[in-house]
PDB file of N, CA and C in Angstrom:
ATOM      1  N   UNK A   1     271.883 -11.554  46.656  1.00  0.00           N
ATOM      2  CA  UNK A   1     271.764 -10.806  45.407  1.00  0.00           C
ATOM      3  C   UNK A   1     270.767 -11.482  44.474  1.00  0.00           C
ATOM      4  N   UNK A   2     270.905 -12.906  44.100  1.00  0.00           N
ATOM      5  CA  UNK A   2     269.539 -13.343  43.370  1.00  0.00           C
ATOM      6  C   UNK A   2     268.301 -13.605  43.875  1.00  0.00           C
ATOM      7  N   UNK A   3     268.534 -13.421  45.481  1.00  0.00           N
ATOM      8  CA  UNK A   3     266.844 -13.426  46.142  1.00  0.00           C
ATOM      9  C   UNK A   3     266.548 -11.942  45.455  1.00  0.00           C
ATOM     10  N   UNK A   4     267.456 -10.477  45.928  1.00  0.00           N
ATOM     11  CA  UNK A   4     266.642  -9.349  45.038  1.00  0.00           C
ATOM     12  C   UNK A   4     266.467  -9.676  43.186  1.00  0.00           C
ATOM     13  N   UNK A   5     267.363  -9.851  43.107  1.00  0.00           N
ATOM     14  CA  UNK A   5     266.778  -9.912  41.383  1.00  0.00           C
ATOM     15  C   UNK A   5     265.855 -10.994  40.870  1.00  0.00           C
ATOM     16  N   UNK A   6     265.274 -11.613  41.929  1.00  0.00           N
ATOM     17  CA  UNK A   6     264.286 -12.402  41.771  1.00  0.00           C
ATOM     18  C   UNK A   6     263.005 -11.750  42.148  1.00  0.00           C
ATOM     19  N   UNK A   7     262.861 -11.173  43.571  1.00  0.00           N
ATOM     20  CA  UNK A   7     262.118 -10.275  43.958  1.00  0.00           C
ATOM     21  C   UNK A   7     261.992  -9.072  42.567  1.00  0.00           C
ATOM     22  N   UNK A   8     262.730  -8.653  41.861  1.00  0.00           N
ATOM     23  CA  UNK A   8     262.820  -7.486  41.238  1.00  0.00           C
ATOM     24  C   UNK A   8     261.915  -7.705  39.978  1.00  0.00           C
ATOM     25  N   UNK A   9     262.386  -9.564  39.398  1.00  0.00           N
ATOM     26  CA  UNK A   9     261.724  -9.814  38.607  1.00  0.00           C
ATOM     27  C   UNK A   9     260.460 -10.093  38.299  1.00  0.00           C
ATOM     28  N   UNK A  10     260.121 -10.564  39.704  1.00  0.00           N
ATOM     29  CA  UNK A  10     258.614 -10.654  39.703  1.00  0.00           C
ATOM     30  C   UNK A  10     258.081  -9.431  39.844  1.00  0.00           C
ATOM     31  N   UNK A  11     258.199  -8.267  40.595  1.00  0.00           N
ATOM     32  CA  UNK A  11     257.740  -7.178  40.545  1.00  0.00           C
ATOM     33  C   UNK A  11     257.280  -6.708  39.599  1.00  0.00           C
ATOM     34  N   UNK A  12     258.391  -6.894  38.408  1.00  0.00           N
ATOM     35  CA  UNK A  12     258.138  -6.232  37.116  1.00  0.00           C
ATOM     36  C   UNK A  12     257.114  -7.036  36.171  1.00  0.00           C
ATOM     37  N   UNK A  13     257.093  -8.529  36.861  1.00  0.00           N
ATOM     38  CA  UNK A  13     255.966  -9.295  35.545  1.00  0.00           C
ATOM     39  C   UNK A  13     254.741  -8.413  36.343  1.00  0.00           C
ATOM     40  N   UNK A  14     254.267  -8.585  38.195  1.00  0.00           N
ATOM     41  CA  UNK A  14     253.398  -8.270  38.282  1.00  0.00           C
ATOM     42  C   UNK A  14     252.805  -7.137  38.071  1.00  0.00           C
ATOM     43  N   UNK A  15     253.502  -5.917  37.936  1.00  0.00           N
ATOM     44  CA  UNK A  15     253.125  -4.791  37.147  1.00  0.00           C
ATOM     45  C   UNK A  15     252.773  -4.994  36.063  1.00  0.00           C
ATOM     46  N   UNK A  16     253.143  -5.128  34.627  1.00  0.00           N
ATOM     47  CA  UNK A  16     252.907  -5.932  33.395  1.00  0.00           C
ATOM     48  C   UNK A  16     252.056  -6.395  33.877  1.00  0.00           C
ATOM     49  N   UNK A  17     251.114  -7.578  34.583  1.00  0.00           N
ATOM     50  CA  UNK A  17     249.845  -8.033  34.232  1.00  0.00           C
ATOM     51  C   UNK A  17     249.233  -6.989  34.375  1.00  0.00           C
ATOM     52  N   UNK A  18     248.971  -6.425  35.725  1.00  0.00           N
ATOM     53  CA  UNK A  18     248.010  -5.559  35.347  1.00  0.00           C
ATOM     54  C   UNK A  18     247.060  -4.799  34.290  1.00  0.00           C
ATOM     55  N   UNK A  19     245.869  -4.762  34.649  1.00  0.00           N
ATOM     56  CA  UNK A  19     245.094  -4.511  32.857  1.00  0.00           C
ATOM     57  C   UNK A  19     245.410  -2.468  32.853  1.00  0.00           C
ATOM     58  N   UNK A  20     245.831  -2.364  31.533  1.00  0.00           N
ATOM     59  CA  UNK A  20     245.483  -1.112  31.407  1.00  0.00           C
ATOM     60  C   UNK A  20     244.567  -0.287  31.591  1.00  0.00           C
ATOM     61  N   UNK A  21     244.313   1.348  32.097  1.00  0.00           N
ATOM     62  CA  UNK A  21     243.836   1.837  32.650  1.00  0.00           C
ATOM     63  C   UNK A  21     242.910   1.896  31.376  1.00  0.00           C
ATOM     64  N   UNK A  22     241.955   2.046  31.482  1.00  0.00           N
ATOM     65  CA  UNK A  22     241.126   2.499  29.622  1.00  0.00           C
ATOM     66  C   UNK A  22     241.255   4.120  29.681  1.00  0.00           C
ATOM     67  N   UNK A  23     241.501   4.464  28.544  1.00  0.00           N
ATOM     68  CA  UNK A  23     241.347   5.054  28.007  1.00  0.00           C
ATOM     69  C   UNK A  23     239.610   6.346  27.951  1.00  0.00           C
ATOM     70  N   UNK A  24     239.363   7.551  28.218  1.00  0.00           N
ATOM     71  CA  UNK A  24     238.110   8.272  28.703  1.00  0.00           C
ATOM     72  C   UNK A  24     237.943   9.097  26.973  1.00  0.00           C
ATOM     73  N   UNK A  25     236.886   9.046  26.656  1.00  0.00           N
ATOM     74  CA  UNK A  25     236.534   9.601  25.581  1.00  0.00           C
ATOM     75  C   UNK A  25     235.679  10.967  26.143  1.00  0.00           C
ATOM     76  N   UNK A  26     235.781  12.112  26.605  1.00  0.00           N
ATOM     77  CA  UNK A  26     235.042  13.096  26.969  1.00  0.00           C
ATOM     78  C   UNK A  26     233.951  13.094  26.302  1.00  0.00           C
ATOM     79  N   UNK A  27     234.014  13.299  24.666  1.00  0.00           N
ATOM     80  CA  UNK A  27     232.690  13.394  24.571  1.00  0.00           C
ATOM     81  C   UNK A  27     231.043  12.458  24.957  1.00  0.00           C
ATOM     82  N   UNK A  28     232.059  10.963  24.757  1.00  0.00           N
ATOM     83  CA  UNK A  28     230.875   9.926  25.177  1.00  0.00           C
ATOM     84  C   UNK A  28     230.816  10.778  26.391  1.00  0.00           C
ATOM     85  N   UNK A  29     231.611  10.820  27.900  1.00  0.00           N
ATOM     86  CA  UNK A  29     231.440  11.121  28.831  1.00  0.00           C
ATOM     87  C   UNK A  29     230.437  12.254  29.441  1.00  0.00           C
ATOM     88  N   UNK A  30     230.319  12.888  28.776  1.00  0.00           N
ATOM     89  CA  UNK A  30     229.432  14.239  28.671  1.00  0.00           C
ATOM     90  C   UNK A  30     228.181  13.917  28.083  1.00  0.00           C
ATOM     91  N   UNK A  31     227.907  12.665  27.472  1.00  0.00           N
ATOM     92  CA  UNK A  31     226.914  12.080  26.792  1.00  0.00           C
ATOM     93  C   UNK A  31     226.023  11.580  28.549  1.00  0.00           C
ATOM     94  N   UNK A  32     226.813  10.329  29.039  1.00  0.00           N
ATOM     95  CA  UNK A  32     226.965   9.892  29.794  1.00  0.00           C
ATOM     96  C   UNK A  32     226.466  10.536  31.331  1.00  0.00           C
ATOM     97  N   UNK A  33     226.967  11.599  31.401  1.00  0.00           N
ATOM     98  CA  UNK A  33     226.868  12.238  32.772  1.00  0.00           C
ATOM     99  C   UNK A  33     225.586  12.913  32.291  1.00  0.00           C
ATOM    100  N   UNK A  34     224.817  13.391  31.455  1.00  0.00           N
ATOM    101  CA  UNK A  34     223.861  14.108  31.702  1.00  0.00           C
ATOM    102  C   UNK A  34     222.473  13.721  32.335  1.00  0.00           C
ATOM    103  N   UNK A  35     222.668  12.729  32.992  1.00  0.00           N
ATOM    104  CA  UNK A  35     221.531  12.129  33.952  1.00  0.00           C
ATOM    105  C   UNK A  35     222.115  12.388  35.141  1.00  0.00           C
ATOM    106  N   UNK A  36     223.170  12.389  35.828  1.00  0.00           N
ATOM    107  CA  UNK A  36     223.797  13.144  36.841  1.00  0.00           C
ATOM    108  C   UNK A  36     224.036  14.832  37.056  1.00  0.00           C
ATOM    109  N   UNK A  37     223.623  15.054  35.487  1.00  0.00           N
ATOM    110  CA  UNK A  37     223.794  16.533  35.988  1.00  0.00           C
ATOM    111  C   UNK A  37     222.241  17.363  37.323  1.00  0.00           C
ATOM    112  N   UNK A  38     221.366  16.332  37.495  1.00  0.00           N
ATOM    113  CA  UNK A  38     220.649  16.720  38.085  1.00  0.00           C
ATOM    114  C   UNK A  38     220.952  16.951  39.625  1.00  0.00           C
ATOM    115  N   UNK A  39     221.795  16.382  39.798  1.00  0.00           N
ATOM    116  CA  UNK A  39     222.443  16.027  41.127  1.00  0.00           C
ATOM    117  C   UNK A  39     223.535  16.987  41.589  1.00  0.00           C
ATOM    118  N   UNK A  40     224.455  17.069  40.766  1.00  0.00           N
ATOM    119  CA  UNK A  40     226.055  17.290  40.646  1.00  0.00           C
ATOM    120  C   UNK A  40     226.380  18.594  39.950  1.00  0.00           C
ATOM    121  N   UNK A  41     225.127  18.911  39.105  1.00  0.00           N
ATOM    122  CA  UNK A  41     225.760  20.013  37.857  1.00  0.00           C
ATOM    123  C   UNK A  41     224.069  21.480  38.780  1.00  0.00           C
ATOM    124  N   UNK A  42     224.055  21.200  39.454  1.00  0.00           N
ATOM    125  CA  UNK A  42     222.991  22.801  40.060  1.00  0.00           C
ATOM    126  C   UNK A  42     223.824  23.403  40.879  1.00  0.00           C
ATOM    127  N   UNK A  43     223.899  24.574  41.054  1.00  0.00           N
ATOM    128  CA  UNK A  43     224.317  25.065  42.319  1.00  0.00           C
ATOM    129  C   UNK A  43     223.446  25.253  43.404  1.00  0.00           C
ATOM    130  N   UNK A  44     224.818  25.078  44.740  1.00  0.00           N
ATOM    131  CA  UNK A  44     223.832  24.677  45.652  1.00  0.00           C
ATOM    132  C   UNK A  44     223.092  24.133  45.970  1.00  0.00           C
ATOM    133  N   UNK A  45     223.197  22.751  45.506  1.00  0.00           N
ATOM    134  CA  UNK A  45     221.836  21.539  45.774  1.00  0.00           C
ATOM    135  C   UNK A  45     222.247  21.043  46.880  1.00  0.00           C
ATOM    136  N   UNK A  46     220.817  20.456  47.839  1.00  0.00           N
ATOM    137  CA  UNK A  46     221.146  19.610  48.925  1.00  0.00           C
ATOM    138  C   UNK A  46     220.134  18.668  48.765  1.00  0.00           C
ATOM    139  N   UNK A  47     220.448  17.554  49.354  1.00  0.00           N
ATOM    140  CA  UNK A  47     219.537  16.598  49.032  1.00  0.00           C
ATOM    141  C   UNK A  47     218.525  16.854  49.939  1.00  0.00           C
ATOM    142  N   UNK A  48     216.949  16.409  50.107  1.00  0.00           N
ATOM    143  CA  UNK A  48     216.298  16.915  50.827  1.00  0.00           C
ATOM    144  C   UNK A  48     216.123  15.817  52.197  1.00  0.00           C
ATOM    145  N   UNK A  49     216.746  14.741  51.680  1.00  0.00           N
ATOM    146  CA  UNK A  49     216.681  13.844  53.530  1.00  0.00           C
ATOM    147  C   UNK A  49     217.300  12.690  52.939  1.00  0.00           C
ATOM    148  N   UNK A  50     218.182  12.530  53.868  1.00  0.00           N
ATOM    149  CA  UNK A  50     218.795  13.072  54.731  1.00  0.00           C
ATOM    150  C   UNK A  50     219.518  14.210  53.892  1.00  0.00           C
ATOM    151  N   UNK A  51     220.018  15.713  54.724  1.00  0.00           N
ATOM    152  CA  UNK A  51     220.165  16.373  54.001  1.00  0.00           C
ATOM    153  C   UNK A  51     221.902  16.863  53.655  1.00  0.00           C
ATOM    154  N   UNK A  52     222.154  16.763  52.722  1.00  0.00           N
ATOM    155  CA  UNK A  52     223.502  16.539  52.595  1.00  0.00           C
ATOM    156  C   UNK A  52     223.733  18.199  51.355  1.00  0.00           C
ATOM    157  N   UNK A  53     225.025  18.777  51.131  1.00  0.00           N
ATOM    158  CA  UNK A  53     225.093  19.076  50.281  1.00  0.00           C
ATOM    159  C   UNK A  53     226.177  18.113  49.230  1.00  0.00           C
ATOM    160  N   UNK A  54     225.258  18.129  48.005  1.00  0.00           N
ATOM    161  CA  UNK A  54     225.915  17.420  46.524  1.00  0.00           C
ATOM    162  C   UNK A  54     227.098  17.524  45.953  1.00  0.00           C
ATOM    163  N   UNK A  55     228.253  17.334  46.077  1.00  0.00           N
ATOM    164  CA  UNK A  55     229.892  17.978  45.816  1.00  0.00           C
ATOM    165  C   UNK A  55     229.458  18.317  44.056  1.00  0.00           C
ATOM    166  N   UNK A  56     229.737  19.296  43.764  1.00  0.00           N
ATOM    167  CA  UNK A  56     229.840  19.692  42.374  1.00  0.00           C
ATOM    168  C   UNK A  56     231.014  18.722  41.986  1.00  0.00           C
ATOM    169  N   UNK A  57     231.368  17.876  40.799  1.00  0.00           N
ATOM    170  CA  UNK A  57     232.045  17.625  40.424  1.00  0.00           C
ATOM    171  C   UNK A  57     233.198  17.335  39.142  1.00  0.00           C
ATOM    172  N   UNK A  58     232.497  18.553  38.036  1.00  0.00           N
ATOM    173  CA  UNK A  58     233.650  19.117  37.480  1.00  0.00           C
ATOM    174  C   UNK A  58     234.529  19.717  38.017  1.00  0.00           C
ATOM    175  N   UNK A  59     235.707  19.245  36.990  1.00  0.00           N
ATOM    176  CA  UNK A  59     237.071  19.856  37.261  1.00  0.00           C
ATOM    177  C   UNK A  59     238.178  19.179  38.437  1.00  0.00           C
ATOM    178  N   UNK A  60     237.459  17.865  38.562  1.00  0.00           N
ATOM    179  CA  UNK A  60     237.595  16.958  39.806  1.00  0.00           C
ATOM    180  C   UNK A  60     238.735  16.078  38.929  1.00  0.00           C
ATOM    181  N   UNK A  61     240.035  15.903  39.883  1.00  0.00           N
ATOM    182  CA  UNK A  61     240.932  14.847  38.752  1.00  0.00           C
ATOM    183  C   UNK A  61     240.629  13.644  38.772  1.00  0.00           C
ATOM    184  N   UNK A  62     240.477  13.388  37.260  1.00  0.00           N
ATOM    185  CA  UNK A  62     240.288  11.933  36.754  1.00  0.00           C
ATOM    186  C   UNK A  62     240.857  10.977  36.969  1.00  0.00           C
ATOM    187  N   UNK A  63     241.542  10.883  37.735  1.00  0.00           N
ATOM    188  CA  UNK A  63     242.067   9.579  38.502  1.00  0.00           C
ATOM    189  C   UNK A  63     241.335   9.565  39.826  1.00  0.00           C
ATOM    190  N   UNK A  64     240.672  10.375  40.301  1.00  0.00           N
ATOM    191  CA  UNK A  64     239.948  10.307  41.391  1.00  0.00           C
ATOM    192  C   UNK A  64     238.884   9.948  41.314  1.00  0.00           C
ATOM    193  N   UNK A  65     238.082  10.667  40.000  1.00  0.00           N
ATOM    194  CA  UNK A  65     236.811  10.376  39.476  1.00  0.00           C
ATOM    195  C   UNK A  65     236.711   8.591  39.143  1.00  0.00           C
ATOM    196  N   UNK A  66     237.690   8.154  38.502  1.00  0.00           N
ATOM    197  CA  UNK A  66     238.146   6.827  38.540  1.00  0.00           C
ATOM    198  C   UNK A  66     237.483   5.581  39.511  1.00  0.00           C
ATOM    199  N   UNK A  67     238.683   6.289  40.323  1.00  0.00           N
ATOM    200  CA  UNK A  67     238.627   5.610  41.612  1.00  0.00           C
ATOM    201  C   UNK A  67     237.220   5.749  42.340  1.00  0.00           C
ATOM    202  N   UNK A  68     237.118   6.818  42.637  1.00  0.00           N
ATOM    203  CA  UNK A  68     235.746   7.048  43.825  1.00  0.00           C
ATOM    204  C   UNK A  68     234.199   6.138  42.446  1.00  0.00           C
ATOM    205  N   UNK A  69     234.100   6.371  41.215  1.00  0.00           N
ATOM    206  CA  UNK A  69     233.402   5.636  40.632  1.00  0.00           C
ATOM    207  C   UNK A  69     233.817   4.360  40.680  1.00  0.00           C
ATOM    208  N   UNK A  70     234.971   3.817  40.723  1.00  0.00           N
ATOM    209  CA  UNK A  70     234.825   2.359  40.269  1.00  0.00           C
ATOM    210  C   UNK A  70     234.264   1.776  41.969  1.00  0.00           C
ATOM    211  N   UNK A  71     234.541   2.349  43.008  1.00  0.00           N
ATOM    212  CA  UNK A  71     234.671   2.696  44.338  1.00  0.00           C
ATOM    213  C   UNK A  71     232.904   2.186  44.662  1.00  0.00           C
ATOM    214  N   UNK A  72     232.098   2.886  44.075  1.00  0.00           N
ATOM    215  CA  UNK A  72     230.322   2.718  44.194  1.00  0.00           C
ATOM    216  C   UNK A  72     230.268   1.419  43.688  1.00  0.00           C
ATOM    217  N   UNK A  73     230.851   1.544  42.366  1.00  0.00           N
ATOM    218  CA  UNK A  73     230.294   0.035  41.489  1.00  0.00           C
ATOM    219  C   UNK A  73     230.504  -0.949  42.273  1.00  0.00           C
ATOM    220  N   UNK A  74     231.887  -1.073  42.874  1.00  0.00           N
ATOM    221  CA  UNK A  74     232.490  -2.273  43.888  1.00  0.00           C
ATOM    222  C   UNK A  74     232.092  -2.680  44.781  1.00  0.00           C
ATOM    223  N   UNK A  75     231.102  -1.366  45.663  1.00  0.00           N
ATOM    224  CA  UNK A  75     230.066  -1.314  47.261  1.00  0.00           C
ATOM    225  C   UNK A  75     231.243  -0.855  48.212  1.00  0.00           C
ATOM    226  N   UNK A  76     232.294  -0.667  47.446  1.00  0.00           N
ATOM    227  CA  UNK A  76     233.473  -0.210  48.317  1.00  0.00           C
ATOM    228  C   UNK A  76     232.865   1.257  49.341  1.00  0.00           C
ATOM    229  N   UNK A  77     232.601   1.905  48.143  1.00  0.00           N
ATOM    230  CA  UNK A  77     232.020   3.234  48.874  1.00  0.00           C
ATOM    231  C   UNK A  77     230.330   2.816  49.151  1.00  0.00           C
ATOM    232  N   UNK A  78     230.313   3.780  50.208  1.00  0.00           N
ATOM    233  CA  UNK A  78     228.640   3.800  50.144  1.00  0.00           C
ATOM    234  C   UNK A  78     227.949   4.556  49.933  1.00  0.00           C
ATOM    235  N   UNK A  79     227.091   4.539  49.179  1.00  0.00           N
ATOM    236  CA  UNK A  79     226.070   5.901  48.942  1.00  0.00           C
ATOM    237  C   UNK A  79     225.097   5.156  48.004  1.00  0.00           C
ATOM    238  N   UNK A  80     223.790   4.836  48.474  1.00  0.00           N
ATOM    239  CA  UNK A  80     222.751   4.067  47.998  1.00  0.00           C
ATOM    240  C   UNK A  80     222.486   4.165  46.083  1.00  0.00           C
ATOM    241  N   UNK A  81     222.510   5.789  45.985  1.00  0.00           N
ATOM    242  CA  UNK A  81     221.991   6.790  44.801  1.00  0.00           C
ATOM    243  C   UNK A  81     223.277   6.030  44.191  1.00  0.00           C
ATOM    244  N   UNK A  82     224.406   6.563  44.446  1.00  0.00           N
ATOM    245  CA  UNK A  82     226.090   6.639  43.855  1.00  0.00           C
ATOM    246  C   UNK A  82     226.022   5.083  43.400  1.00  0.00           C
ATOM    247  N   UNK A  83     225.625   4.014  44.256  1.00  0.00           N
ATOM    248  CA  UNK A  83     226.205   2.772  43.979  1.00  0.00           C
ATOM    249  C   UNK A  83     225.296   2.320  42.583  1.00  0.00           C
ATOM    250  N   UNK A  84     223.719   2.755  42.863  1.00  0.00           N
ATOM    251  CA  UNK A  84     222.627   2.189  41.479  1.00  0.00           C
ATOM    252  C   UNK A  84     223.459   2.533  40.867  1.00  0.00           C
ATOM    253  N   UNK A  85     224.003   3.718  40.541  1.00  0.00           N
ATOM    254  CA  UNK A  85     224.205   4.876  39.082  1.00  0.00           C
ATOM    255  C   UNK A  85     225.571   4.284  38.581  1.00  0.00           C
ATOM    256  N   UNK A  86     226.484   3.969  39.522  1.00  0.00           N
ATOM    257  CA  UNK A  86     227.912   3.433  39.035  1.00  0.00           C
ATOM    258  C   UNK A  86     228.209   1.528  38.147  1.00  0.00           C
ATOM    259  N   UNK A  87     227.050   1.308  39.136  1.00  0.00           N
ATOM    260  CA  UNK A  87     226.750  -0.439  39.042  1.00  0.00           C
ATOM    261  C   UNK A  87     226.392  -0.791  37.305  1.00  0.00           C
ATOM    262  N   UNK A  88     225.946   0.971  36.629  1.00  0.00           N
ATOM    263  CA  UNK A  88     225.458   0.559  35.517  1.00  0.00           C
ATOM    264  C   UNK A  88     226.180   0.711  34.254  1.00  0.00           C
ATOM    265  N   UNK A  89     227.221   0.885  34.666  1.00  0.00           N
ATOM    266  CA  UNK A  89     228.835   2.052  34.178  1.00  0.00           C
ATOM    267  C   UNK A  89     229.760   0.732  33.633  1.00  0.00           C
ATOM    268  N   UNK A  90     230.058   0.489  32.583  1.00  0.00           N
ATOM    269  CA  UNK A  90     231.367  -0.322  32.515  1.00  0.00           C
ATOM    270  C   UNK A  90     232.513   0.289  32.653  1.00  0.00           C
ATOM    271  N   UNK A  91     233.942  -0.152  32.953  1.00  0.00           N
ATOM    272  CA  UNK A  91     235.215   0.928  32.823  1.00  0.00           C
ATOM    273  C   UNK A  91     235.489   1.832  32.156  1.00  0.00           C
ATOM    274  N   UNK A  92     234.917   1.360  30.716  1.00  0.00           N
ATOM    275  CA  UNK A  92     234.880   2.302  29.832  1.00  0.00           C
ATOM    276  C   UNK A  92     234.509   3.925  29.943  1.00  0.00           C
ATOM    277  N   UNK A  93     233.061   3.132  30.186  1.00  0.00           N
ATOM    278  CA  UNK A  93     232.145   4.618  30.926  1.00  0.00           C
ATOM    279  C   UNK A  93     232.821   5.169  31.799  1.00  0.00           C
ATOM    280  N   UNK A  94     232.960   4.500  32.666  1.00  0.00           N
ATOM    281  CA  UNK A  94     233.484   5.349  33.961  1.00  0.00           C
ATOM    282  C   UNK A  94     234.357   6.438  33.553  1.00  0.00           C
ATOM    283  N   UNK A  95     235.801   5.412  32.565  1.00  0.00           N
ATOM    284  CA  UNK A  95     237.064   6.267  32.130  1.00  0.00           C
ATOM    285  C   UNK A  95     236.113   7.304  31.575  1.00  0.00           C
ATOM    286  N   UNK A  96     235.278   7.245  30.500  1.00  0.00           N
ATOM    287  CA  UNK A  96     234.850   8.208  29.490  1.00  0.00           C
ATOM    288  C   UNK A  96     234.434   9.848  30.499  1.00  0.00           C
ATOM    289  N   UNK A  97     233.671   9.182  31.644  1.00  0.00           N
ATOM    290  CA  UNK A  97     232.999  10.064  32.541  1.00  0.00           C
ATOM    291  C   UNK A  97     233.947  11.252  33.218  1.00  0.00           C
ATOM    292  N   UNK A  98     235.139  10.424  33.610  1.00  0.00           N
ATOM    293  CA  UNK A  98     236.026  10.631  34.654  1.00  0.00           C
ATOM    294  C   UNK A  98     237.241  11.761  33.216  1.00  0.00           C
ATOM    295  N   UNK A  99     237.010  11.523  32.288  1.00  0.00           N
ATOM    296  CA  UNK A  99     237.905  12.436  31.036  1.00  0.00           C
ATOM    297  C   UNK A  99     236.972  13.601  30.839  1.00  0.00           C
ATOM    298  N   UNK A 100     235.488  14.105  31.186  1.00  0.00           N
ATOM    299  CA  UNK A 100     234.504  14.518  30.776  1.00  0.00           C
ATOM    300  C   UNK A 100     235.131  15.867  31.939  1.00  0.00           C
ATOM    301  N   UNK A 101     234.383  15.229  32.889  1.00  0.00           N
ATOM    302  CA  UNK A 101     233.979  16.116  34.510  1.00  0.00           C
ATOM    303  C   UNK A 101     235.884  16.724  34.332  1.00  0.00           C
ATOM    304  N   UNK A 102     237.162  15.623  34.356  1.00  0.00           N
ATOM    305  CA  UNK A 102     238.486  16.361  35.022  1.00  0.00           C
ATOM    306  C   UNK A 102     238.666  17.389  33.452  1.00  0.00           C
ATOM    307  N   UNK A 103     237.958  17.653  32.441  1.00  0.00           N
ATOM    308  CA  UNK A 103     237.899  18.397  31.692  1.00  0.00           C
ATOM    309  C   UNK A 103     237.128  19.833  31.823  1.00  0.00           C
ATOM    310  N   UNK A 104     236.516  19.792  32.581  1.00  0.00           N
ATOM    311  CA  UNK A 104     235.401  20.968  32.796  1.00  0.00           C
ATOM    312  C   UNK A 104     236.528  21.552  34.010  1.00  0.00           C
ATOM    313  N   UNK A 105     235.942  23.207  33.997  1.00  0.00           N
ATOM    314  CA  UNK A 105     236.909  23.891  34.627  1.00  0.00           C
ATOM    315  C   UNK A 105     235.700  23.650  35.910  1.00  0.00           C
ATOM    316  N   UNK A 106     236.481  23.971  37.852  1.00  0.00           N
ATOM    317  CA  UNK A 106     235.871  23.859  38.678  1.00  0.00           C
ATOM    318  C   UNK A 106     234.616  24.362  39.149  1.00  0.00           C
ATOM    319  N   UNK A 107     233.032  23.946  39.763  1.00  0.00           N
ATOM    320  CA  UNK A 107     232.582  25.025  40.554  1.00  0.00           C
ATOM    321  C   UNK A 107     232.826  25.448  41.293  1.00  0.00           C
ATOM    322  N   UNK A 108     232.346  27.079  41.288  1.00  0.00           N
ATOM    323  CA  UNK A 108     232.849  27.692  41.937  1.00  0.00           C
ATOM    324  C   UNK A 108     231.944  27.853  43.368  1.00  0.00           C
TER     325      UNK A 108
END
């Protein structure tokens, strides 16, 4: 019984450290993304080589947007374009970005 409530207790400090998620200001975010809208905000874009199509990404949930951005910055993900553009992003941004785009309704 005090190995779990020892286990239990640490659980709960190590949650508690963890840093809070920040906070996304849409409007910075929308400030922010409009150098991506060249990419992300056309319909029907493909890149021209290798040729890919561009995921539209309003309306995308912001915990994903999150993740898959903090994801480039890290080299976690790969995508040459994605990693410059994220690398230049503090959390802030990112959050701000990621409150912007899961605010916009989907393309269609």
């Amino acid at each position: 019984m005090k190995r779990i409530l020892l286990s239990a207790a640490s659980l709960v400090l190590a949650v508690a450290a963890l840093p809070a998620a920040a906070k996304g200001d849409a409007e910075k975010g929308k400030a922010l993304f409009y150098t991506c809208t060249g990419c992300h905000g056309i319909a029907d874009y493909k890149n021209a080589y290798p040729t890919y199509r561009v995921p539209k990404v309003g309306g995308q949930n912001e915990q994903y947007l999150v993740t898959a951005l903090t994801g480039y910055k890290n080299g976690e993900r790969k995508h040459p374009t994605m990693q410059a553009q994220a690398e230049s992003f503090s959390e802030q941004e990112i959050a701000d970005i990621a409150a912007y785009l899961s605010s916009l309704k989907p393309a269609k």
